[in-house]
Protein backbone atom coordinates (compact mmCIF):
# COMPACT_ATOMS: atom_id res chain seq x y z
CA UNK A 1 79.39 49.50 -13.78
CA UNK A 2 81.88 48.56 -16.63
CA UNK A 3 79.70 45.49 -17.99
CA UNK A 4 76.23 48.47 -17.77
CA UNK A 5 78.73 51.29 -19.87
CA UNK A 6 79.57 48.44 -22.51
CA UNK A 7 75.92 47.21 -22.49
CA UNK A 8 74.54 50.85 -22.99
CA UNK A 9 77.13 52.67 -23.53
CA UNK A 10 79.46 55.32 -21.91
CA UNK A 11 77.30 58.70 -22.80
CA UNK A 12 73.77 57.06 -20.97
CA UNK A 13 75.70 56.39 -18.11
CA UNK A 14 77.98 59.73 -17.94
CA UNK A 15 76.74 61.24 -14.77
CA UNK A 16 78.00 58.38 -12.89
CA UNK A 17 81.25 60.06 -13.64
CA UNK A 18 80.51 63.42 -11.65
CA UNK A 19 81.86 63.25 -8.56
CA UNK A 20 78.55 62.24 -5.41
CA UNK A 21 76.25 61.83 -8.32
CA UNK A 22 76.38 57.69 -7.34
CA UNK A 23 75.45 58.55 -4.18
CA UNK A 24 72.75 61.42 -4.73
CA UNK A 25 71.36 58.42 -7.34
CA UNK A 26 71.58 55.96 -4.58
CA UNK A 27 69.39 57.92 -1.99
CA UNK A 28 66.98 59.24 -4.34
CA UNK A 29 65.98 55.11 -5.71
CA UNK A 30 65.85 54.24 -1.99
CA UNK A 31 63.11 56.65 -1.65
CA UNK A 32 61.66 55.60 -4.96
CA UNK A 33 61.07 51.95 -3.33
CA UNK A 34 59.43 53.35 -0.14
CA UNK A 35 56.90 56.05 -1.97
CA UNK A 36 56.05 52.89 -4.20
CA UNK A 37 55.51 50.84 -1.08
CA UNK A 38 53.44 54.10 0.64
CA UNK A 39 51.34 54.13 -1.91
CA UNK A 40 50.30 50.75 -2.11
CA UNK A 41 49.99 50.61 1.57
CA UNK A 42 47.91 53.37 2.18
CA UNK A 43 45.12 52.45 -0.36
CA UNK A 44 45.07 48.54 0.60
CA UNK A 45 44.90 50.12 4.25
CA UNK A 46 41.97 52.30 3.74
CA UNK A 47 39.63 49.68 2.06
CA UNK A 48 40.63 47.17 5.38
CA UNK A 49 39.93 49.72 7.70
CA UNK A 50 36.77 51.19 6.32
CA UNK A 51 36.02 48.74 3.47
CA UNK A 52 35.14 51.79 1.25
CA UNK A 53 36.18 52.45 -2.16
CA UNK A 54 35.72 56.90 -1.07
CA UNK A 55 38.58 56.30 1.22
CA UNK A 56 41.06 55.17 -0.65
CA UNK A 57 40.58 57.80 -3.16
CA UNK A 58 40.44 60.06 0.13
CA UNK A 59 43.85 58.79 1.31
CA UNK A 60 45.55 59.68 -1.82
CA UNK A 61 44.06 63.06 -2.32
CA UNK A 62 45.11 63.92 0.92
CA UNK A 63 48.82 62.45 0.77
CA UNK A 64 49.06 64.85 -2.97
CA UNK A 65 48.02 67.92 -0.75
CA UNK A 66 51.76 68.63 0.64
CA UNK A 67 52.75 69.05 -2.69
CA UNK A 68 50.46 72.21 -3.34
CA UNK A 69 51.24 73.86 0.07
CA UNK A 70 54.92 72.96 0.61
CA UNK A 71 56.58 72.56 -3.05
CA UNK A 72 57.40 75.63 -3.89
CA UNK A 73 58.72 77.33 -0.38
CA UNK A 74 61.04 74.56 -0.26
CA UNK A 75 62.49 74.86 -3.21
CA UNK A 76 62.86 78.07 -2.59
CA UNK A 77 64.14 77.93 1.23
CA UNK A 78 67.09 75.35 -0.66
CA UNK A 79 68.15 77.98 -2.18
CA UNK A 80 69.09 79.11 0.68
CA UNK A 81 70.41 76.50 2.44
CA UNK A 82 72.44 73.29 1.69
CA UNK A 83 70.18 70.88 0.00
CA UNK A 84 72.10 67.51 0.96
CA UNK A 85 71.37 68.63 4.39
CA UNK A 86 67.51 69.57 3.70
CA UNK A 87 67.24 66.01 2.24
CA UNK A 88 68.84 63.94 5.03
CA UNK A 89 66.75 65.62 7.08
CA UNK A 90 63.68 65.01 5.59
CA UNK A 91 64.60 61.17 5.17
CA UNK A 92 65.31 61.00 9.09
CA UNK A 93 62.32 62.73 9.31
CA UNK A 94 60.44 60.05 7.04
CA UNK A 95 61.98 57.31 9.02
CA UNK A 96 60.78 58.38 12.45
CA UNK A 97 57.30 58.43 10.86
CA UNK A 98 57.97 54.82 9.56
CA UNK A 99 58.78 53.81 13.05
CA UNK A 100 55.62 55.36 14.51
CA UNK A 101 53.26 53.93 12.19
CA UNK A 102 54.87 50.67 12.66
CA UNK A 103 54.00 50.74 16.25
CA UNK A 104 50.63 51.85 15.60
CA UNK A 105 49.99 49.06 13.32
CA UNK A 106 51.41 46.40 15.02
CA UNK A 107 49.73 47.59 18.92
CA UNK A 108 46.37 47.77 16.01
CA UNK A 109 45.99 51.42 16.76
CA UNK A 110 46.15 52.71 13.42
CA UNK A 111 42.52 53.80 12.86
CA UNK A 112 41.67 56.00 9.36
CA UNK A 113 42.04 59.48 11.00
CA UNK A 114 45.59 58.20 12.20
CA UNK A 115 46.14 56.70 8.43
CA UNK A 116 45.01 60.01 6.91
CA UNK A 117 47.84 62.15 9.46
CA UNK A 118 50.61 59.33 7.97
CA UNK A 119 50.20 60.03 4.38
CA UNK A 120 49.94 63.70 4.26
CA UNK A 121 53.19 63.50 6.37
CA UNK A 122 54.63 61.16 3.82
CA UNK A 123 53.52 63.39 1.27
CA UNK A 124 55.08 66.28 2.59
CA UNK A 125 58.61 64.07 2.58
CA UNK A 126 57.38 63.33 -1.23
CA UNK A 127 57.14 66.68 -2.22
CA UNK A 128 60.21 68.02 -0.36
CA UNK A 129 62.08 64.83 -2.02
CA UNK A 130 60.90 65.55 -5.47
CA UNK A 131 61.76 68.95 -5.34
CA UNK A 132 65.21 68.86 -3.77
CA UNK A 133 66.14 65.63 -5.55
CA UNK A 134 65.33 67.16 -9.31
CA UNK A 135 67.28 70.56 -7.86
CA UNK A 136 70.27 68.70 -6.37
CA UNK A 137 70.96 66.38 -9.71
CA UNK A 138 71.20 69.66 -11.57
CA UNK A 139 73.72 70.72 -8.88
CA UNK A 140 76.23 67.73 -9.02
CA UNK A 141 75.85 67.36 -12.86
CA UNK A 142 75.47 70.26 -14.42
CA UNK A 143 72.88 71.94 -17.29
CA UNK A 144 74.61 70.10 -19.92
CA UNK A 145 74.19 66.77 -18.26
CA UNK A 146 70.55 67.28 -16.23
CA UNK A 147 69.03 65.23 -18.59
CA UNK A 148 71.19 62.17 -18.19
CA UNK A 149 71.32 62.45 -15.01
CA UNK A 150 67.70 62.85 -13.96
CA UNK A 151 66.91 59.93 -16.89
CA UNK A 152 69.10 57.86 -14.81
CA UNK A 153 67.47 58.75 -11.85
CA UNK A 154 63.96 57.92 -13.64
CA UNK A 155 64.80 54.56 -14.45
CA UNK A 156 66.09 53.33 -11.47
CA UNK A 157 62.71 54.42 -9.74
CA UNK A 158 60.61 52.44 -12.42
CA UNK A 159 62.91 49.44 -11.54
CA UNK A 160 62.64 49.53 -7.63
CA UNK A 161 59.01 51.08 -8.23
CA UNK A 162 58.31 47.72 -9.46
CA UNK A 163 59.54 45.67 -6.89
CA UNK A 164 58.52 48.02 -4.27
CA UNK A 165 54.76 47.15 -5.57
CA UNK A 166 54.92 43.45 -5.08
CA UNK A 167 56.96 43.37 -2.01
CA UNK A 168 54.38 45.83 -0.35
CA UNK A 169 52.23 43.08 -1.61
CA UNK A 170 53.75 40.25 0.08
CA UNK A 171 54.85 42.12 2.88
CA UNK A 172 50.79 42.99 3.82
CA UNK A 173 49.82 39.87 2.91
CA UNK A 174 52.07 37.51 4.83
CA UNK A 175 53.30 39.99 7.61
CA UNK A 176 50.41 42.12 8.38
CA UNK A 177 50.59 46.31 8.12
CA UNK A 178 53.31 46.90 10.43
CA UNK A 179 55.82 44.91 7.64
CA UNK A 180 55.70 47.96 5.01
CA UNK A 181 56.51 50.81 7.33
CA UNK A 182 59.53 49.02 8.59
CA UNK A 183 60.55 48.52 5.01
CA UNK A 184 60.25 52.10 4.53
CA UNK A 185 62.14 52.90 7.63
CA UNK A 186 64.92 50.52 5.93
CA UNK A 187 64.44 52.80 3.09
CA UNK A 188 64.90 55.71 4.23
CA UNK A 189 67.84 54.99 6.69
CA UNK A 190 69.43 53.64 3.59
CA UNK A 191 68.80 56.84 1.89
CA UNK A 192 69.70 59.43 4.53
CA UNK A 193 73.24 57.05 4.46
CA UNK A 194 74.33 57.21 1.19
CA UNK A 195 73.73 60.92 1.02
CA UNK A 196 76.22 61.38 3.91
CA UNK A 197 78.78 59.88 1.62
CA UNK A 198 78.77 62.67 -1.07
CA UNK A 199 81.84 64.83 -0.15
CA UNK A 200 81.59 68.34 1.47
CA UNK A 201 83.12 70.03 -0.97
CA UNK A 202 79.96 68.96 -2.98
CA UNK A 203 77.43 69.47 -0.59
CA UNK A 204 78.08 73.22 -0.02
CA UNK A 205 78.84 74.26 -3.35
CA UNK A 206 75.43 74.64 -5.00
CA UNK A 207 74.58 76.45 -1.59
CA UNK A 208 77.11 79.14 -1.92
CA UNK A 209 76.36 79.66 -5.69
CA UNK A 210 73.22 80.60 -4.78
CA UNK A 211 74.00 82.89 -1.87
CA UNK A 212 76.61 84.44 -3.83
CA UNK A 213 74.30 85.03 -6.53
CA UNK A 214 71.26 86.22 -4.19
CA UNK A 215 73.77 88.56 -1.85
CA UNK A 216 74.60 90.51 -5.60
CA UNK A 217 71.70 90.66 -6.48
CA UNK A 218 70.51 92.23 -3.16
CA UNK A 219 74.10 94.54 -3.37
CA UNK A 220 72.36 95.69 -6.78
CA UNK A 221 69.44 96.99 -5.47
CA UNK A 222 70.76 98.66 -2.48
CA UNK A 223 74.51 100.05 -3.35
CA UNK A 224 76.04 100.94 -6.97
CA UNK A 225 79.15 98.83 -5.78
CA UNK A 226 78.27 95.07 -6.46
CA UNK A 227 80.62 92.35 -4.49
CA UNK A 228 82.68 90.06 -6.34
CA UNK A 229 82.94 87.50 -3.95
CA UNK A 230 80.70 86.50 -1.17
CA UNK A 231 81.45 84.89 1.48
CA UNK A 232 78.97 81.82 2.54
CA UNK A 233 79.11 82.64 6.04
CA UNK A 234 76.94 85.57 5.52
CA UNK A 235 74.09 83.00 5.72
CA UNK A 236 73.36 80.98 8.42
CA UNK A 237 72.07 77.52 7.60
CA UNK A 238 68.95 78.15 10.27
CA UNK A 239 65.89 78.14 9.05
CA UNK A 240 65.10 81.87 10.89
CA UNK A 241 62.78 84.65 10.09
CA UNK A 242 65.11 85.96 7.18
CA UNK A 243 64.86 82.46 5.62
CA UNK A 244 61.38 81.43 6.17
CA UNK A 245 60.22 84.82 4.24
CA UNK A 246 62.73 83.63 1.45
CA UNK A 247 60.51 80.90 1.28
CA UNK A 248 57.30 82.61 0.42
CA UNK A 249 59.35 84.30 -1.92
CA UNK A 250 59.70 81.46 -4.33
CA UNK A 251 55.73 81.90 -5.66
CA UNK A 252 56.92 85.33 -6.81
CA UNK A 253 59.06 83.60 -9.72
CA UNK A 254 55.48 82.46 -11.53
CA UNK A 255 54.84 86.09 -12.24
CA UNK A 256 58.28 87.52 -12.47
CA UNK A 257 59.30 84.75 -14.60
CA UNK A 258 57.00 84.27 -18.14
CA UNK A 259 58.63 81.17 -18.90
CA UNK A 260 58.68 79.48 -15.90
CA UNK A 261 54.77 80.40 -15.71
CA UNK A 262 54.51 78.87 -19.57
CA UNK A 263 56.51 75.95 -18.52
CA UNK A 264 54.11 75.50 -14.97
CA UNK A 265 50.73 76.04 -17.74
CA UNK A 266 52.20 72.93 -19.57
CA UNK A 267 52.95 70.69 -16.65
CA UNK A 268 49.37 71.68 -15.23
CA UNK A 269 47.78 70.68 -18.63
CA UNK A 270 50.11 67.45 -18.85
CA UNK A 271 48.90 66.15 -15.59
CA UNK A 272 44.53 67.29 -16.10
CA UNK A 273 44.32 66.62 -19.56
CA UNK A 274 46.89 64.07 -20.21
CA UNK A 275 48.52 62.18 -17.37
CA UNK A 276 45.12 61.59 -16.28
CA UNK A 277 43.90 59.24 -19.32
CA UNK A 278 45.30 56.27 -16.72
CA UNK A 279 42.01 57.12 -14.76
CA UNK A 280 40.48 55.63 -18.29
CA UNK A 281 42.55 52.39 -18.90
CA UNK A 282 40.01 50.02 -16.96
CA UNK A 283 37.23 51.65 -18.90
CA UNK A 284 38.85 50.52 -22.15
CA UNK A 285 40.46 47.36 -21.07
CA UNK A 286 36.75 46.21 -19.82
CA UNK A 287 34.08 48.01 -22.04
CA UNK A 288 35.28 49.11 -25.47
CA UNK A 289 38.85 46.32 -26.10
CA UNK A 290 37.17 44.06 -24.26
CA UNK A 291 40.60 41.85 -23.11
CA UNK A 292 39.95 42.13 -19.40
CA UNK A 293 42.20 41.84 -16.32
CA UNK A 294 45.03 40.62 -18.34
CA UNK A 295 44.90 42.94 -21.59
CA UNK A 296 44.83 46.01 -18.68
CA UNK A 297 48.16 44.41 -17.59
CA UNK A 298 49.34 44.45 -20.88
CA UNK A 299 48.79 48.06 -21.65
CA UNK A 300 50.10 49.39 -18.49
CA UNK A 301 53.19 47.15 -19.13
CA UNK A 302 54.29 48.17 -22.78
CA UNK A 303 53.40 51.94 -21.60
CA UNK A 304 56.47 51.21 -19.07
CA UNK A 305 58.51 50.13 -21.87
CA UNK A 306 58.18 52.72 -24.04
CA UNK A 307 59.03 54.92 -21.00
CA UNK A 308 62.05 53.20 -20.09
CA UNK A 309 63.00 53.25 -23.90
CA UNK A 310 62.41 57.11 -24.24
CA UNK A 311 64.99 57.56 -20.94
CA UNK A 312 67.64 55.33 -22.19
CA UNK A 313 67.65 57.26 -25.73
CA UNK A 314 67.47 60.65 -23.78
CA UNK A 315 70.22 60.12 -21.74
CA UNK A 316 72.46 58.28 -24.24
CA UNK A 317 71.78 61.75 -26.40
CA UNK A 318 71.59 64.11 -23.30
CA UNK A 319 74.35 66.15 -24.60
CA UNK A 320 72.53 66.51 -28.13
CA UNK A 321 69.42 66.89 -27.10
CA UNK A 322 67.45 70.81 -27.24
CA UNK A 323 64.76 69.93 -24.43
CA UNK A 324 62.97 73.71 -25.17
CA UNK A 325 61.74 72.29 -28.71
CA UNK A 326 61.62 68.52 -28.03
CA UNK A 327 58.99 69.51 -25.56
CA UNK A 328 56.53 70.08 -27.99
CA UNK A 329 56.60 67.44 -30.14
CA UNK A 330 56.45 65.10 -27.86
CA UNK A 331 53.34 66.89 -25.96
CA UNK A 332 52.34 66.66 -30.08
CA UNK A 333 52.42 63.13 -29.81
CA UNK A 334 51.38 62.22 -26.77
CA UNK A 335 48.00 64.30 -27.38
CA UNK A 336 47.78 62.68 -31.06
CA UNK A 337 48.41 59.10 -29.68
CA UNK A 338 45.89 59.72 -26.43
CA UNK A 339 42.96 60.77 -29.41
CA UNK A 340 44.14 57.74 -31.75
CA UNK A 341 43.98 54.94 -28.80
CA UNK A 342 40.49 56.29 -28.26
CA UNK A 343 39.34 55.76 -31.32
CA UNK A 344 40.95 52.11 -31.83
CA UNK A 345 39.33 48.98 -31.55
CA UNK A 346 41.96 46.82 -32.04
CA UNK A 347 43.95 45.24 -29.20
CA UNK A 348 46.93 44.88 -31.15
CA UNK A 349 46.65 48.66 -32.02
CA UNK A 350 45.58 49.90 -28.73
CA UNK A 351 49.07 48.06 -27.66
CA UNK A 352 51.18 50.25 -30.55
CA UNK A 353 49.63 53.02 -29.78
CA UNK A 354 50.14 52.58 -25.63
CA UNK A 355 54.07 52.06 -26.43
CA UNK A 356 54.36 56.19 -27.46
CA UNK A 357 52.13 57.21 -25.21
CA UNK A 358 54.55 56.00 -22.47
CA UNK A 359 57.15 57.55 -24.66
CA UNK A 360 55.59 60.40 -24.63
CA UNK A 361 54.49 60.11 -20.84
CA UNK A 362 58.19 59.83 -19.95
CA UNK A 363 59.95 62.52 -21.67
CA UNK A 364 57.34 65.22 -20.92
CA UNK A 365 58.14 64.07 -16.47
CA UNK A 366 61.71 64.61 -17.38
CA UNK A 367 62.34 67.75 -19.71
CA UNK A 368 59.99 69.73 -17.71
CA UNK A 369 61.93 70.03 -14.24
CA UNK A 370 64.87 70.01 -16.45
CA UNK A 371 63.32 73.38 -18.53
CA UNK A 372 61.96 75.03 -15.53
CA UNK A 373 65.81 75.46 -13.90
CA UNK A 374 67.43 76.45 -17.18
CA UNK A 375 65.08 79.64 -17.26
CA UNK A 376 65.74 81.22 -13.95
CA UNK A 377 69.27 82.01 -12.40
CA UNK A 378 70.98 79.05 -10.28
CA UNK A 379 69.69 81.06 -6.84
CA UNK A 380 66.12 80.35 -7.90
CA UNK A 381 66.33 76.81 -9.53
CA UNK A 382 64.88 75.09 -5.97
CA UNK A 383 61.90 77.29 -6.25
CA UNK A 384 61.53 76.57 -9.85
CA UNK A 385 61.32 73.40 -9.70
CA UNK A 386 58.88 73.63 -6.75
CA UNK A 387 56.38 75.30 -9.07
CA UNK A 388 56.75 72.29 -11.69
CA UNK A 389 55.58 70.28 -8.45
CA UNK A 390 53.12 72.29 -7.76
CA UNK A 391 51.96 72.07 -11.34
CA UNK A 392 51.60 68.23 -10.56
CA UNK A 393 49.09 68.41 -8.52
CA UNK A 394 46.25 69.26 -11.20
CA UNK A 395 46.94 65.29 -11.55
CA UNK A 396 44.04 64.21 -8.76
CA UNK A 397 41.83 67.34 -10.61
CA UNK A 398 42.33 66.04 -13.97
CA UNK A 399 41.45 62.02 -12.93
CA UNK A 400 37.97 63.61 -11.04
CA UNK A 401 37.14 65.84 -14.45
CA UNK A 402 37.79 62.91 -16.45
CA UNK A 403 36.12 60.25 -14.57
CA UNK A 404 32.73 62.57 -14.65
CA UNK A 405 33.04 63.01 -18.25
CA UNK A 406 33.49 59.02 -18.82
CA UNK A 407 30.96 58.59 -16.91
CA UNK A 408 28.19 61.05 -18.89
CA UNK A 409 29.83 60.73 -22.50
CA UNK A 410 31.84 57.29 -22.26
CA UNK A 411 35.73 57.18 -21.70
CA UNK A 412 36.14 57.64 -25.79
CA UNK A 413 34.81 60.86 -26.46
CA UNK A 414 36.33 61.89 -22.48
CA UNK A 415 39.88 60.97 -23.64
CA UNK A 416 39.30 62.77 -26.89
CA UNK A 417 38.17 66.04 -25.30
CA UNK A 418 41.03 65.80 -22.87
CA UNK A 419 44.01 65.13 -25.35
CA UNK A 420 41.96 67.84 -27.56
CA UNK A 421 42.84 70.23 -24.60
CA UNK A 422 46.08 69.77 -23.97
CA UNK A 423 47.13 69.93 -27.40
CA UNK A 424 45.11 73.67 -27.60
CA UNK A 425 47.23 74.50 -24.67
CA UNK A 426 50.17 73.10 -26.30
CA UNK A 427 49.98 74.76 -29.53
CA UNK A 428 49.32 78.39 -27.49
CA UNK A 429 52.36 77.73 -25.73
CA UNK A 430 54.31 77.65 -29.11
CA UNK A 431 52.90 80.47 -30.89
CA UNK A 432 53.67 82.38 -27.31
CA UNK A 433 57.74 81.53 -28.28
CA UNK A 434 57.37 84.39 -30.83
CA UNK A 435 57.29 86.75 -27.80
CA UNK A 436 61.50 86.38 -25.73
CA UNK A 437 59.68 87.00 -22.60
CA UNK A 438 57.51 83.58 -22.92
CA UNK A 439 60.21 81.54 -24.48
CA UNK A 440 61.32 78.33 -23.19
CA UNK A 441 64.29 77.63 -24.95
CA UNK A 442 67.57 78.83 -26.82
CA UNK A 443 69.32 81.82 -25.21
CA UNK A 444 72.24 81.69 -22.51
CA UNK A 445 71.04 80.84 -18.22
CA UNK A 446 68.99 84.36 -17.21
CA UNK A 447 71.42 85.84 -14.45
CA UNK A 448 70.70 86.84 -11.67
């Protein structure tokens, strides 16, 4: 850790220094390596099985399909409860999956209806792990350091993401299919571990924030004598009948809350018209660059860099940095530098251009769950950032919509109509910051 501050620096590395963070960081890069390796799995799995090209697109629609039922109530049920607990619980839960598809590959049970009931269960641990992971970091570090510490968090998955993609690799190719899933069981034993290290004074005090904040709230509504102090024992940690409808609750924030619902309209946007231009890459590597197999490599490779250099700037400035304004300009530039690389027909440009894009791509993942929790009160940030999860999963939309537009008009003009959109959305969203009620930024934590 010393030789990593004086390599980048104290500041990039300061939520190392909050107490559990190390271990929170830990967990949630262990479960970065196994969704990497669940992902590679299940698509190499459904072209053995059925040698069809449908069904792997099939398998990975259905694993993103947790993430528009279960995302949002809970986030919202962890605000209820303690959300260490909720995510050991759902890595024990991802590891007794592991173990059963294990044994199902390696008996040679594991037909495609039995593939498609593993990854929508390992979706559902990826949504419930993206929410309460994104929630929790704000938790242990703080508003003022969310950035860092959730940049942090980003670029140790891009690492292990890396190496989780070739060792699923090597593991299906010299072990068979059982070898992955007991890698991810590894995984998420490993992560269910560390997160029993982070002390209890930690682990319940997000918990009773919240259900001191949601008992005054309720005291408000009912009695003109509001509570100064709560005790946390006046919530059970059961998910019962009380909780479950807390749950449901958390869609109410997208209409009670015009920035949240602003901040859902951009992610949405980011992920159709945007985040989908990946869909396109083999299109332009192929048919209009014309560099092939290698030159695709290439591309996807520098976009990585520039991601992993727009993270290490934003958390080395994480205390400097006003994420309610930066948020435009860089959905600015990644729409600009989506329309340029369309229209380039140089290599060596295309490359440029691919660098801020994954600048762009990077920072826009990172400040929105970031945004979404600084506009509601600390007993709604779990449902918050459910809805900016939910908003991801216009992703799968936005690759169809752009694929049949490639495929009428060529990937060009498909990539310029898409970037064309996003920035119209975009540049709504600002004018909108005229009106307080829609505005993302500036202006003290809404209470509760």
């Amino acid at each position: 850790m010393v030789f990593l501050e004086r390599l980048l620096g104290s500041s990039t590395l300061s939520s190392f220094q909050r107490p559990g963070f190390v271990w929170l960081w830990l967990s949630l890069t262990a479960n970065g390596f196994t969704n990497t390796i669940a992902a590679v799995t299940f698509g190499w799995l459904a072209l053995e099985i059925t040698g069809s090209p449908v069904a792997v697109g099939t398998i990975l629609a259905v694993r993103n399909v947790p993430r528009l039922l279960f995302a949002v109530p809970i986030g919202a049920l962890s605000d209820r409860m303690d959300r260490r607990r909720m995510l050991q619980g759902i890595n024990l839960f991802g590891a007794a999956l592991a173990l059963s598809a294990t044994g199902l590959a390696f008996t040679g049970n594991l037909t495609f209806i039995g593939l498609l009931v593993v990854a929508f269960l390992e979706g559902t641990f990826d949504a419930a792990e993206t929410t309460l992971g994104r929630a929790f970091i704000y938790d242990l570090v703080g508003r003022d350091e969310a950035i860092n510490g959730m940049a942090l968090e980003q670029l140790a998955n891009r690492a292990v993401g890396a190496a989780g993609a070739v060792g699923a690799g090597v593991l299906l190719a010299f072990y068979g299919a059982s070898a992955p899933f007991i890698s991810m069981m590894v995984g998420f034993v490993v992560a269910a571990s560390a997160l029993s290290m982070i002390p209890r004074s930690l682990r319940v005090a997000s918990v009773d924030i919240a259900r001191t904040e949601f008992a005054i709230g309720s005291a408000e509504r009912t009695s003109p004598e509001v509570p100064t102090v709560v005790s946390s024992r006046r919530t059970t940690n059961r998910l019962d009948l009380k909780n479950f409808a807390v749950s449901l609750r958390g869609f109410t924030v997208l209409w009670r809350n015009r920035a949240v619902l602003l901040l859902a309209v951009i992610g949405a946007a980011a992920e159709a018209f945007a985040f989908s231009s990946d869909a396109l890459l083999p299109s332009f590597s192929r048919d209009i660059l014309m560099v092939g197999e290698i030159g695709l490599g290439n591309m996807v490779a520098i976009r990585q860099v520039g991601g992993v250099a727009a993270l290490l700037i934003l958390a080395s400035l994480s205390a400097r940095v006003r994420p309610g304004k930066l948020i435009f300009w860089v959905c600015g530039l990644f729409s600009f530098s989506l329309i340029a690389f369309a229209g380039s027909a140089s290599y060596n440009l295309s490359l440029f251009l691919m660098l801020w894009i994954g600048v762009a791509w990077a920072s826009v993942d990172l400040l929105l769950p970031k945004l979404v929790q600084d506009r509601v009160p600390d007993s709604e940030r779990g449902a918050a950032v459910g809805i900016w999860n939910l908003s991801r999963g216009a992703g799968p939309l936005g690759s169809l919509e752009v694929g049949v537009i490639a495929g009428s008009l060529g990937a060009p003009i498909a990539q310029i109509m898409n970037a064309g959109a996003f920035l119209v959305v975009v540049a709504v969203a600002a004018l909108l910051q005229r009106n307080p009620r829609w505005r993302i930024f500036g202006g003290e934590k809404p209470a509760s």
